[in-house]
Protein backbone atom coordinates (compact mmCIF):
# COMPACT_ATOMS: atom_id res chain seq x y z
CA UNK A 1 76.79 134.59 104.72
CA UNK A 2 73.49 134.94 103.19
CA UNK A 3 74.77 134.49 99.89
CA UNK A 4 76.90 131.75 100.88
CA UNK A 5 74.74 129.61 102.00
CA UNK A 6 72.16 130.33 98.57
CA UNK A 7 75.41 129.19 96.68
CA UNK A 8 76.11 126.01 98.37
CA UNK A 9 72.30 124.97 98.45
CA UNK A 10 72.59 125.52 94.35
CA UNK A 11 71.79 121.81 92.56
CA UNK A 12 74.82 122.96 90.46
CA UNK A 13 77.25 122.40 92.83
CA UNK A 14 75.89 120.70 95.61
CA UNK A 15 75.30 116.43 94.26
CA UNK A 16 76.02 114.51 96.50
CA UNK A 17 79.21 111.94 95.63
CA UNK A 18 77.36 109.35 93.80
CA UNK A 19 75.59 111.62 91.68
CA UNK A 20 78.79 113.27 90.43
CA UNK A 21 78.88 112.09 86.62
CA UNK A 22 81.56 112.29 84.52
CA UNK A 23 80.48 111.51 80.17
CA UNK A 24 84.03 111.92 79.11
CA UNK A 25 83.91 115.49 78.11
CA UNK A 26 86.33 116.77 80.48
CA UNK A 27 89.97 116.03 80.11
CA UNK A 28 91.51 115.84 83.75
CA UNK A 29 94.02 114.74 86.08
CA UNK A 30 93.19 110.97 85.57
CA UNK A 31 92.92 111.70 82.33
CA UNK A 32 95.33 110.13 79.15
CA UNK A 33 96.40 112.73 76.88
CA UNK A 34 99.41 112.20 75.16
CA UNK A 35 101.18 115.45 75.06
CA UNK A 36 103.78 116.99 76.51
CA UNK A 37 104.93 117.95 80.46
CA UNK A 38 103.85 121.29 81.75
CA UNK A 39 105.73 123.08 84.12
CA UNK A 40 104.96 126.49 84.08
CA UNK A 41 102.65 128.28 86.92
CA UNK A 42 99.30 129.43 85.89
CA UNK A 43 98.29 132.63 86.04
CA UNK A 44 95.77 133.51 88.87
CA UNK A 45 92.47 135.38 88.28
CA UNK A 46 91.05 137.05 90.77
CA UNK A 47 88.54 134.76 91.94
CA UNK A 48 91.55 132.19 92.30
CA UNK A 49 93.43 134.75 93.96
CA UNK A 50 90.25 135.19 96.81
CA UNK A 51 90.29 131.45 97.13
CA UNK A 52 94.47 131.14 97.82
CA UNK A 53 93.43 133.50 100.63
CA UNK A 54 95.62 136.49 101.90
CA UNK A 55 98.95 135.34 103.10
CA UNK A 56 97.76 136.11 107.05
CA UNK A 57 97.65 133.04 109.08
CA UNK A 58 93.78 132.12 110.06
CA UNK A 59 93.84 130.94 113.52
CA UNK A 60 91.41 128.28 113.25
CA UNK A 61 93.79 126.57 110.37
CA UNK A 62 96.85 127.40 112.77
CA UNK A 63 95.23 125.91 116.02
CA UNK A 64 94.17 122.56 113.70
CA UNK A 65 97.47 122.71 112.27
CA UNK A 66 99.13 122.49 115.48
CA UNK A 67 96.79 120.06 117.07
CA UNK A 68 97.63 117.50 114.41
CA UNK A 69 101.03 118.07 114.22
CA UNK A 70 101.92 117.64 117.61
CA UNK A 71 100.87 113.83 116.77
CA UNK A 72 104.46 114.02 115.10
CA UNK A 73 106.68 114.95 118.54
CA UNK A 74 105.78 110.58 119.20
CA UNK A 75 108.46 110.17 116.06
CA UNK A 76 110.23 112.85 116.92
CA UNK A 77 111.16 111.72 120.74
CA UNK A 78 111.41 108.05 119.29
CA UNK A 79 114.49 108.75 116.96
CA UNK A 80 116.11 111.44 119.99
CA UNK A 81 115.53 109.29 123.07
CA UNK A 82 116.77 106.33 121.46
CA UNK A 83 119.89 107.63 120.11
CA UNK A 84 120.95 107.58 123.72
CA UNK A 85 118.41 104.99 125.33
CA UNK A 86 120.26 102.43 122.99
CA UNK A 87 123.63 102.77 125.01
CA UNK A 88 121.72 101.92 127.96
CA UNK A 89 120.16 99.34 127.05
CA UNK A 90 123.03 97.75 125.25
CA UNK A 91 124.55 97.98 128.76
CA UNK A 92 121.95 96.52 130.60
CA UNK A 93 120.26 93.41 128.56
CA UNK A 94 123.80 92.83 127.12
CA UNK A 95 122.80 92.86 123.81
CA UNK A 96 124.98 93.06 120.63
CA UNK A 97 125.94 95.79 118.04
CA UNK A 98 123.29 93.38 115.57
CA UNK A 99 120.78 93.25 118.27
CA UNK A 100 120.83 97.32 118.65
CA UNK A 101 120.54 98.00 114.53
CA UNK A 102 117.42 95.69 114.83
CA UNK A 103 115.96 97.12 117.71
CA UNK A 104 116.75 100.73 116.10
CA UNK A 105 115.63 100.15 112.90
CA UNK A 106 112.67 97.83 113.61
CA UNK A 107 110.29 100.47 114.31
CA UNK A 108 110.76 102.16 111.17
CA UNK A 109 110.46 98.91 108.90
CA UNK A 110 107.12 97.96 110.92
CA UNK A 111 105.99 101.64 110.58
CA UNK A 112 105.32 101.09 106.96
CA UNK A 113 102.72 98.76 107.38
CA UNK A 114 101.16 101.45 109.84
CA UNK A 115 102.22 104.10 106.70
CA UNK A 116 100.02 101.58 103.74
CA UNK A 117 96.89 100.85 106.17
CA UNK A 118 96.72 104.53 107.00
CA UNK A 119 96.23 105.66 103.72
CA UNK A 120 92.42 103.50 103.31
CA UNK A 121 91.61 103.52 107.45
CA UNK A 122 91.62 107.55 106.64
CA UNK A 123 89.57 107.32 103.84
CA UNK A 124 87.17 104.96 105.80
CA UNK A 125 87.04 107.15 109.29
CA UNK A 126 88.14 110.43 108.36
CA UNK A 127 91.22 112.20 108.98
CA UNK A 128 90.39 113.40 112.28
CA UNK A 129 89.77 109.88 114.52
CA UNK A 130 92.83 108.71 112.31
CA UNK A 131 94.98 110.65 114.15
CA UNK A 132 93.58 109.69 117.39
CA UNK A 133 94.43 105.77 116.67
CA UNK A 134 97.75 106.83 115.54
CA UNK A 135 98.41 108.38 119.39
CA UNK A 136 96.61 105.16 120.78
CA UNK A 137 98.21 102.82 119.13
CA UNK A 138 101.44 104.70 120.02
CA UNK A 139 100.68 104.89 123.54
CA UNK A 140 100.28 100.89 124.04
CA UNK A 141 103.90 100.75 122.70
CA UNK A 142 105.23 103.44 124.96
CA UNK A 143 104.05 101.63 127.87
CA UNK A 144 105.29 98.23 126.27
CA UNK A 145 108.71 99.88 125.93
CA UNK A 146 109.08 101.19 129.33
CA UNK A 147 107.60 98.33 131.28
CA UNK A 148 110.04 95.91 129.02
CA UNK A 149 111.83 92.84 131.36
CA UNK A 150 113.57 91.74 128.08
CA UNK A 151 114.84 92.28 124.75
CA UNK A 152 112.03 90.24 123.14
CA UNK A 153 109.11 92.23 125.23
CA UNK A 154 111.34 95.50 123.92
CA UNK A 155 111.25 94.55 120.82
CA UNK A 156 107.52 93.65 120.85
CA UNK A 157 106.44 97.28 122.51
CA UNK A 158 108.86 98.82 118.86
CA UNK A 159 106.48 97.21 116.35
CA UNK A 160 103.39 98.25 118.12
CA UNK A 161 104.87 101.92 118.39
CA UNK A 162 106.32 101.49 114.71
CA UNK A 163 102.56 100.92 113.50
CA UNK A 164 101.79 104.07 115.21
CA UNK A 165 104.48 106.07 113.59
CA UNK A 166 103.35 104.88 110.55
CA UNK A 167 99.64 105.89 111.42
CA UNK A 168 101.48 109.51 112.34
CA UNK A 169 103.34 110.14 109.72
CA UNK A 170 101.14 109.95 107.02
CA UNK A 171 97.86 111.45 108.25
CA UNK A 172 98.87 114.62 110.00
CA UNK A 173 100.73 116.19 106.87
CA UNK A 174 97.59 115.04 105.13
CA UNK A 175 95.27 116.42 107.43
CA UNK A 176 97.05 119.91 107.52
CA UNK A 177 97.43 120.45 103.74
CA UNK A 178 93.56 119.55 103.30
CA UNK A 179 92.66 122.06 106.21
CA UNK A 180 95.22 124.99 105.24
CA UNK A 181 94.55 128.12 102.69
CA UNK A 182 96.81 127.87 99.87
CA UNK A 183 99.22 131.06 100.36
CA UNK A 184 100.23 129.80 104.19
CA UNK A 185 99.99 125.91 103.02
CA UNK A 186 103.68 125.55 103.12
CA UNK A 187 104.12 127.00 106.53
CA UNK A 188 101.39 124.90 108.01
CA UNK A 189 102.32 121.39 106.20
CA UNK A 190 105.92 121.67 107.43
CA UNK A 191 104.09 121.95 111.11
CA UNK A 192 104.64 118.58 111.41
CA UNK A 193 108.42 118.30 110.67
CA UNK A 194 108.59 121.06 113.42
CA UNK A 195 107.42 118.88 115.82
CA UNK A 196 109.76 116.09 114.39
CA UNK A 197 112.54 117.92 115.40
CA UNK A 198 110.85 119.38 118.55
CA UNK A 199 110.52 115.74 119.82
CA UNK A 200 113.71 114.67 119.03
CA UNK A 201 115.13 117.89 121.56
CA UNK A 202 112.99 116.54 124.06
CA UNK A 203 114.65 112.87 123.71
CA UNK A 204 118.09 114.59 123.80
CA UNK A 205 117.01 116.29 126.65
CA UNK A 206 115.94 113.53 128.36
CA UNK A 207 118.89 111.60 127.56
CA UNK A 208 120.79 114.36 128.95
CA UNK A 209 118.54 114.52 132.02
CA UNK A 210 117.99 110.79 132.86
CA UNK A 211 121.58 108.95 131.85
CA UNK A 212 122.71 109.62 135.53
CA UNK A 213 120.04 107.19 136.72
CA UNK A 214 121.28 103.34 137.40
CA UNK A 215 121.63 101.65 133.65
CA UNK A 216 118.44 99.46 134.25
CA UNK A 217 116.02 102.39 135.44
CA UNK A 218 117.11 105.08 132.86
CA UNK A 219 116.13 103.92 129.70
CA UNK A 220 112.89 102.56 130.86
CA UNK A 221 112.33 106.04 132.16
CA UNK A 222 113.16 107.22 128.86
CA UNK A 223 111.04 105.53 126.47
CA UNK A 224 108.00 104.94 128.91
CA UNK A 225 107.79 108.78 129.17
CA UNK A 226 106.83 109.15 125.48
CA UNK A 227 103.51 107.82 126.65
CA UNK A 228 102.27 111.47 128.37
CA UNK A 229 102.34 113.45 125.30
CA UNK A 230 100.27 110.71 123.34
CA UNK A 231 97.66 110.86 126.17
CA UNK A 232 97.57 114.65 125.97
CA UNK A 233 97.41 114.31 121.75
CA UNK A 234 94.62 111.63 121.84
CA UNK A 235 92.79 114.24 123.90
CA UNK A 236 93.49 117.26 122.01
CA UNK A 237 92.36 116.01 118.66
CA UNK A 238 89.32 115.96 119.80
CA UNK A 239 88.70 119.52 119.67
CA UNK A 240 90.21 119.33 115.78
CA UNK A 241 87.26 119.63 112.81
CA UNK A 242 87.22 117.37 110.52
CA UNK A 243 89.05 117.82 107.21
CA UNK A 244 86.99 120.26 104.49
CA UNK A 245 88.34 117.86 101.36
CA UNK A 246 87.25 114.20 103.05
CA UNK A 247 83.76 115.75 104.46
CA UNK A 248 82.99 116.47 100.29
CA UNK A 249 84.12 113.27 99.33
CA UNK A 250 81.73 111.80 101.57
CA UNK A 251 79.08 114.38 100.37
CA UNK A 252 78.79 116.11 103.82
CA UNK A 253 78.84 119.67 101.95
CA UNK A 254 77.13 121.63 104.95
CA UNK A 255 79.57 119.87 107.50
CA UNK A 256 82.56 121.18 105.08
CA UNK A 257 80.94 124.65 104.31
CA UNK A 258 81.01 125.40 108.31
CA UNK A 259 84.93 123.98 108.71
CA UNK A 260 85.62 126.53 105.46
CA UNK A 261 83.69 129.76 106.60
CA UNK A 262 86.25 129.16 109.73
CA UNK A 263 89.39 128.38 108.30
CA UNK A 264 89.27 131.20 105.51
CA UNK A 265 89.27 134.98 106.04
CA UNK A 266 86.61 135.81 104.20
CA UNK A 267 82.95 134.62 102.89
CA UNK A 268 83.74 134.44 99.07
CA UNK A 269 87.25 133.00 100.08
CA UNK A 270 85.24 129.76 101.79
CA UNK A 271 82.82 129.65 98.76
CA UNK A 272 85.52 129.75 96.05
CA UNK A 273 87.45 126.96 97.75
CA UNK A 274 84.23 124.85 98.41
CA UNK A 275 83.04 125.10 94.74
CA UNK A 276 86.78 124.03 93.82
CA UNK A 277 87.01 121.35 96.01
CA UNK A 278 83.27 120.17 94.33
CA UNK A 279 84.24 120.60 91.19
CA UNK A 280 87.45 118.24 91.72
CA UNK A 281 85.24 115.52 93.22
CA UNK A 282 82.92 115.97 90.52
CA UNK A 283 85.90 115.03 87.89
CA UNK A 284 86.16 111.86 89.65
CA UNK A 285 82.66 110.43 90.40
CA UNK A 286 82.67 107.48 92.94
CA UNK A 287 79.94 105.56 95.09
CA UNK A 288 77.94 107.98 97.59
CA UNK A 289 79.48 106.65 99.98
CA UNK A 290 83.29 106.46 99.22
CA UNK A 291 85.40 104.75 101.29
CA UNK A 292 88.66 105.20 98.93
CA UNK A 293 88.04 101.74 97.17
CA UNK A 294 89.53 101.55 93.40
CA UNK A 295 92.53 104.09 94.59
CA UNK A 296 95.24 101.11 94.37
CA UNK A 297 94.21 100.44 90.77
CA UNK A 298 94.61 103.55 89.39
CA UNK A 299 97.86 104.56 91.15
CA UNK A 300 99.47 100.89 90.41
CA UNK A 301 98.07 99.00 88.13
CA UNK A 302 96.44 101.77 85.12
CA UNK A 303 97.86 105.03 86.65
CA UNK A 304 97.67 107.79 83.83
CA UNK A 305 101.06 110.14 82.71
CA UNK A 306 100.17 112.83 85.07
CA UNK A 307 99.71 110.44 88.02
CA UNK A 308 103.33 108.40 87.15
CA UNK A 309 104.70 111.96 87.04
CA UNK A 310 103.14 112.68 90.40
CA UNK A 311 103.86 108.74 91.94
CA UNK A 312 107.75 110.09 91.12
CA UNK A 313 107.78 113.19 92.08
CA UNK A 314 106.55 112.19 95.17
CA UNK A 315 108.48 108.33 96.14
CA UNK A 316 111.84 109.91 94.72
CA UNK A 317 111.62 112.69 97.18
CA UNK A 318 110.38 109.96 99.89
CA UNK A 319 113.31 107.80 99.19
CA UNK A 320 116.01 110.59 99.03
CA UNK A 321 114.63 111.65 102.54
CA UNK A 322 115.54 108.27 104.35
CA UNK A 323 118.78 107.67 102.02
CA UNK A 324 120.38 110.71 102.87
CA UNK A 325 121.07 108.82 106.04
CA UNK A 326 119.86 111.39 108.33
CA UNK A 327 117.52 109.23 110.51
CA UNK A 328 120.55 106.94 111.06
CA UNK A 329 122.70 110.00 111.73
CA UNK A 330 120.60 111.36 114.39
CA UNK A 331 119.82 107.88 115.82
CA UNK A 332 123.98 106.98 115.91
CA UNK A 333 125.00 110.28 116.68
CA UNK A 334 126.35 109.31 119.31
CA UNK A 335 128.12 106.52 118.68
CA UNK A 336 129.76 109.10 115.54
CA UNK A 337 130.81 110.77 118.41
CA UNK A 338 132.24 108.63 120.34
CA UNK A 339 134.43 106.94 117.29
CA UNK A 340 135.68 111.00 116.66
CA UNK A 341 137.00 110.86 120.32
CA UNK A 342 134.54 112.16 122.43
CA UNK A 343 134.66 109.50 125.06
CA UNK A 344 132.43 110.52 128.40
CA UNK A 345 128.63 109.60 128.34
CA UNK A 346 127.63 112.72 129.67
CA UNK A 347 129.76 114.96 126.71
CA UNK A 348 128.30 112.64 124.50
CA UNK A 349 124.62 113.40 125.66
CA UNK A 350 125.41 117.16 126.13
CA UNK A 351 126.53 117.32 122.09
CA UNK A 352 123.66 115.51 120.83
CA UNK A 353 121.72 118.32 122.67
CA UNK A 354 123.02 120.91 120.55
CA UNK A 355 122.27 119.07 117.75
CA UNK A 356 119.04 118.83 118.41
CA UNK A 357 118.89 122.77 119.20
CA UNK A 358 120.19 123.31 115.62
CA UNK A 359 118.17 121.06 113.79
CA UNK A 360 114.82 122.22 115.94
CA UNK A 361 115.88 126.40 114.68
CA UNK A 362 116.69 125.79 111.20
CA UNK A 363 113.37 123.52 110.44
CA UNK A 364 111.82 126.71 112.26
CA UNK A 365 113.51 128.98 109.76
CA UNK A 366 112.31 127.30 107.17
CA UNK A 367 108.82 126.84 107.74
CA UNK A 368 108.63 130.45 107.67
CA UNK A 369 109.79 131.08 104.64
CA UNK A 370 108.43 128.45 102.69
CA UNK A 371 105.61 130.34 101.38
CA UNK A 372 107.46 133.12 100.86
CA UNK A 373 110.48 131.40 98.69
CA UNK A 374 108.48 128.44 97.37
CA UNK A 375 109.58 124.87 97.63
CA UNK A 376 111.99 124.32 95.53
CA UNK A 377 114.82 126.81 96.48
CA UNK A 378 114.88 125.51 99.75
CA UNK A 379 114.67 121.93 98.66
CA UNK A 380 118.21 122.56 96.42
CA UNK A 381 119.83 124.82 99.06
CA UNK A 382 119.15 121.61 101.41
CA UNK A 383 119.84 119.20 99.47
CA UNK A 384 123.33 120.73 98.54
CA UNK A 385 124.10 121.86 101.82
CA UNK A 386 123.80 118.58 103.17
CA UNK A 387 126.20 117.01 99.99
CA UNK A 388 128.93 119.47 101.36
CA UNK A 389 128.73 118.97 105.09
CA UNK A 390 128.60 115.26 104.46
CA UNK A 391 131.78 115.51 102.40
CA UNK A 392 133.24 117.31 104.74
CA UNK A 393 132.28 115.17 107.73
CA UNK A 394 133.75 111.83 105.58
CA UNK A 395 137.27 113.23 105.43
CA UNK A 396 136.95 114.84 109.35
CA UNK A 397 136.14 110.98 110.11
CA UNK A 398 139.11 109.92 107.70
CA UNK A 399 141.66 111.66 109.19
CA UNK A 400 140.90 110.77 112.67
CA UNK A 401 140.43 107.37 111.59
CA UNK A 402 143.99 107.38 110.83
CA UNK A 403 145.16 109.55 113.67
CA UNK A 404 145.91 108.17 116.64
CA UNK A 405 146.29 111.57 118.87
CA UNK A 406 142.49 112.90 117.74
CA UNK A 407 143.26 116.84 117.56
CA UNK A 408 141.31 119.06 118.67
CA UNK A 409 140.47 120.37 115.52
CA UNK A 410 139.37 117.36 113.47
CA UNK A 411 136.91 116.70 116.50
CA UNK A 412 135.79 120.04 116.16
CA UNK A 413 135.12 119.73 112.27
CA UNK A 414 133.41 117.00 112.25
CA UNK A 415 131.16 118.22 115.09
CA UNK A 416 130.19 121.64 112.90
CA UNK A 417 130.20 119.20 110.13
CA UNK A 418 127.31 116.84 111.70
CA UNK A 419 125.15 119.74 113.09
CA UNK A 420 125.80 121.34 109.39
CA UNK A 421 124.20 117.98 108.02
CA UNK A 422 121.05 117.75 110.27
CA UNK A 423 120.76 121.93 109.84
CA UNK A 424 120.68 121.60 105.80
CA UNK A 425 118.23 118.97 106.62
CA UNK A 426 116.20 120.71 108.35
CA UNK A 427 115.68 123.33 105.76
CA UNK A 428 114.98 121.37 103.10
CA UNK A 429 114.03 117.58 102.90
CA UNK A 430 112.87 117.73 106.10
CA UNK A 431 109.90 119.84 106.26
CA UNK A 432 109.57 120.03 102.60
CA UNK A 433 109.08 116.18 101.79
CA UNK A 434 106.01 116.13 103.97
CA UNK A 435 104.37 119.59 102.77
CA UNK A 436 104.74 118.12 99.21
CA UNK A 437 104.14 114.59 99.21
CA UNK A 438 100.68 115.75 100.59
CA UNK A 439 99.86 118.96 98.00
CA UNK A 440 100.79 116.76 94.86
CA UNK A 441 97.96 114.26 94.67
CA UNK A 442 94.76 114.84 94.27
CA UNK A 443 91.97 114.86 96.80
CA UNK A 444 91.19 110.95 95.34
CA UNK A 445 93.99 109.87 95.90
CA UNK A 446 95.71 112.30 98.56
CA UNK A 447 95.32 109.63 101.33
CA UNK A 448 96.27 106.42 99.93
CA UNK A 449 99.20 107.83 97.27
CA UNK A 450 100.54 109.59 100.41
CA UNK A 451 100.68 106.32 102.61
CA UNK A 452 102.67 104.57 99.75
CA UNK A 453 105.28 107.52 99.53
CA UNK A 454 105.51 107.33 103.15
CA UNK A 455 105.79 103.57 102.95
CA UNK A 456 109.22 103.90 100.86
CA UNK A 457 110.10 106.30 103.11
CA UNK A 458 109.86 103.79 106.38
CA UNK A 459 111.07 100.90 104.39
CA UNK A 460 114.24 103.18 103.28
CA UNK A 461 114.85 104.40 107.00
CA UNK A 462 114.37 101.09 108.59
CA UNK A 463 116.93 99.38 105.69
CA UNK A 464 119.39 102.39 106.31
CA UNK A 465 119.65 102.34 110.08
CA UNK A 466 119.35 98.60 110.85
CA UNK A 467 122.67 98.45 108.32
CA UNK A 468 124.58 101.49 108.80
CA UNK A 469 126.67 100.29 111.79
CA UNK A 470 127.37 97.01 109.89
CA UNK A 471 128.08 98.80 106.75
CA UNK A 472 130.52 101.44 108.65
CA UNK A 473 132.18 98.72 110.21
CA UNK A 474 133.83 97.48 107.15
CA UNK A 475 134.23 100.75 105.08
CA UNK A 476 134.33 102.90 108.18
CA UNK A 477 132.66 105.87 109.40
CA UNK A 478 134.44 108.65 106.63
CA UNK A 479 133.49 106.11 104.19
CA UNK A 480 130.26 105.59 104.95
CA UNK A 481 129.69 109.51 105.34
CA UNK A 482 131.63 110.00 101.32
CA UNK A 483 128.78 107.31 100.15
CA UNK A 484 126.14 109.59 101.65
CA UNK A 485 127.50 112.59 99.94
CA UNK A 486 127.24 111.25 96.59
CA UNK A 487 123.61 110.47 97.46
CA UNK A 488 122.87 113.90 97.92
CA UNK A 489 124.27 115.04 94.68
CA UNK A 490 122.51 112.87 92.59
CA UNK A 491 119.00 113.84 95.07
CA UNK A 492 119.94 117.36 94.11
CA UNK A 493 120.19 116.77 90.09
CA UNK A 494 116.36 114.54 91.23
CA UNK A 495 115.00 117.50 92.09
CA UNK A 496 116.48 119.82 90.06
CA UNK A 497 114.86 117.69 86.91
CA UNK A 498 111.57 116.36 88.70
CA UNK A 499 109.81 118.57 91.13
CA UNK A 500 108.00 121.61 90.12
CA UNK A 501 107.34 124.70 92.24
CA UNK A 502 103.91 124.55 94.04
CA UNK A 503 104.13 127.60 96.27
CA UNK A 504 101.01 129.71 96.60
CA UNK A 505 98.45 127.29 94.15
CA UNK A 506 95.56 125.48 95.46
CA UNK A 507 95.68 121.95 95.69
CA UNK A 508 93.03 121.54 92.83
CA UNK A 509 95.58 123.43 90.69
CA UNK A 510 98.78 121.76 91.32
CA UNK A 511 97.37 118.54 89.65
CA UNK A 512 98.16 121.29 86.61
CA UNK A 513 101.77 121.28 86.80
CA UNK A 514 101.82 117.46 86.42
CA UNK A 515 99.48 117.32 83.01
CA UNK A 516 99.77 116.95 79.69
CA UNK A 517 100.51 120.39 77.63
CA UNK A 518 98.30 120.66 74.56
């Protein structure tokens, strides 16, 4: 410790953030060489090996992890208790088929907004008290929801949740990749798609549980329950430490050092990863007090090769995410159902529930081996998956389409087929879009580059599920499902082409794989 503490008190790596000068010497991330892509992973010395840390999962990381990713079950019992709340309600304000895409999709068009001013509010606060306006602001909508007398109050309590979800979705992967050791990165980053899926069992579930109630009490019940776990998350945060990368950026290096020493296994693991995460500031001087002004400029308006490399890396995946349809899938699962044959409420409620079981154990599956197989296979294995059982779901829906006994069978298919989609899901774009959209960028620009890949990602979702019944209507459901498909295979060839392996590198060395090769 001893030796610790005389290496973060040395003038040669302690300045504080406006002191951090840069004379041009040092080619770097930001930088604008004009050479070619490279690839390839680096080579690890020892000393970057001690920094990655062992592979063993610090509790102190795991316990933040989990803190900040519960903020993620809000979205999670959002899209599952509104899958089945939307029947209800349909029933009871007499609303129309227009009326339900708008209220559906609303929240994920108005979480964008939520998604952009996260990005800067981060930088400004800190990651930590970010998270705890996310659950706030979450909370008021919850309670707006469930208290609604009309569709107009309804949809007012969706756009104040939406801006929550937006607030949610972009800091907590943030927050987790910034905490986490290298080597168990990818297990902790795809925390929060855990809890994603998590929440949406526990909207199933209460679906399931509640549509017995009278039609004007149950989906009050539904949605005004999601305001208990944001109470409990607001709380819990509070125990969190702030994140190491944000405290240097604001030149706080004894407040970081102390968060480090507790979230690595060792002393010289916590001092190698503090003198990278100085040195990386240091490339990219700023005022002392840095409040993530100038960010927008150079990702937009002047961003160098490496960062347009990074910028679409990082929206592609974003966008592929939301136009794989799967947020619309899960959200009108039931109504799929219901067009395959599957005709009593309760059935209906009872399927969607294994969905969500399947979904919730292969996101598991994959979170634990994401460190071990890197990124990428799982990404393709996804991705692919999810082009088949798509396919195979179009022609299930085809065939029944133009049946007019429904066998057995063809019910059956495209039943496998759905979970099969949502499953595939689940071990790739799911959990993997939010572990990488955060390890990409660097710590400069972590916050605000994340909040606009998260921003195509709402704007995406909200487009595809406030048009996906209208669009099914005319070319039907097998139709619509075929289209999806050949999304997938061209987000495969994406990511095939576009997105290099990060597993196991520090976040100070990915920016690597995205430069210029001399």
């Amino acid at each position: 410790m001893q030796e610790l503490d005389k290496s973060l008190h040395d003038p040669l790596i302690q300045p504080r953030r406006g002191d951090l000068k840069d004379e041009g010497k040092q080619e770097t991330l930001l930088g604008k060489r004009p050479v070619k892509v490279r690839f390839q992973e680096n080579e690890l010395g020892s000393d970057a090996a001690a920094a990655h840390g062992s592979g063993r999962f610090n509790r102190y990381a795991l316990a933040g992890a989990i803190l900040a990713s519960t903020n993620s079950i809000l979205l999670g019992y959002d899209i599952g208790v509104m899958s089945g709340a939307a029947l209800f309600i349909r029933e009871d304000l007499k609303i129309t088929s227009t009326q339900v895409e708008i209220l559906v999709g609303s929240l994920n068009v108005v979480s964008l907004f939520g998604s952009l001013a996260s990005g800067r509010t981060s930088d400004w606060i800190g990651r930590r008290w970010t998270i705890v306006l996310a659950a706030c602001t979450f909370l008021v909508g919850a309670l707006l929801m469930g208290l609604a007398p009309s569709f107009p109050f309804l949809m007012a309590g969706r756009v104040v949740a939406g801006v929550g979800v937006g607030f949610s979705l972009m800091i907590a992967p943030v927050y987790v990749a910034e905490l986490s050791p290298a080597m168990t990165r990818g297990f902790l980053s795809s925390l929060p798609e855990v809890f994603i899926n998590i929440g949406i069992l526990l909207g199933y579930i209460s679906n399931y549980a509640l549509s017995g109630l009278p039609p004007d009490v149950n989906w009050r019940l539904m949605l005004g329950l999601a305001a208990l776990p944001a109470v409990a998350i607001g709380l819990g945060v509070m125990a969190m430490p702030e994140s190491p990368r944000w405290l240097v950026l604001e030149g706080r290096l004894e407040e970081a050092r102390q968060v480090l020493v507790r979230t690595s296994e060792t002393v010289e693991e916590a001092e190698l990863r503090l003198s990278e995460m100085v040195e990386a500031a240091s490339l990219n001087p700023g005022p002392a007090h840095w409040n993530g002004q100038g960010v927008w400029r150079e990702l937009l308006w002047c961003p160098s090769r490496p960062v347009r490399r990074i910028l679409v890396a990082a929206i592609g995946l974003n966008f592929f995410m939301q136009a794989s349809g799967n947020d619309a899938v899960v959200y009108y699962s039931p109504e799929v159902f219901r067009d395959a044959g599957i005709s009593n409420q309760r059935l209906l409620m009872g399927v969607t529930v294994i969905m969500g079981f399947a979904k919730t154990f292969f996101v598991f599956v994959s979170a634990l081996f994401l460190d071990r197989f890197g990124r990428r296979p799982l990404l393709l294995l996804g991705s692919a998956g999810m082009a088949m059982s798509l396919a195979g779901l179009g022609m299930g829906s085809m065939f029944l389409e133009r049946s007019g006994s429904k066998p057995a069978w063809a019910i059956v298919l495209c039943v496998v087929a759905l979970c099969a989609d949502v499953s595939f899901f689940s071990i790739g774009l799911g959990p993997i879009t939010w572990v990488y959209s955060t390890e990409v960028f660097p710590t400069r620009l972590r916050a605000q580059g994340t909040s606009l890949a998260i921003a195509v990602n709402r704007l995406v979702s909200g487009a595809v599920a406030m048009s996906f019944l209208s669009i099914s209507r005319e070319m039907t459901f097998g139709g619509m499902f075929l289209m999806l498909a050949g999304v997938m295979v061209l987000a495969t060839v994406f990511f095939y082409f576009f997105l290099p392996e990060t597993k196991g590198k520090s976040l100070e060395e990915i920016g690597a794989l995205f430069e210029d090769k001399d």
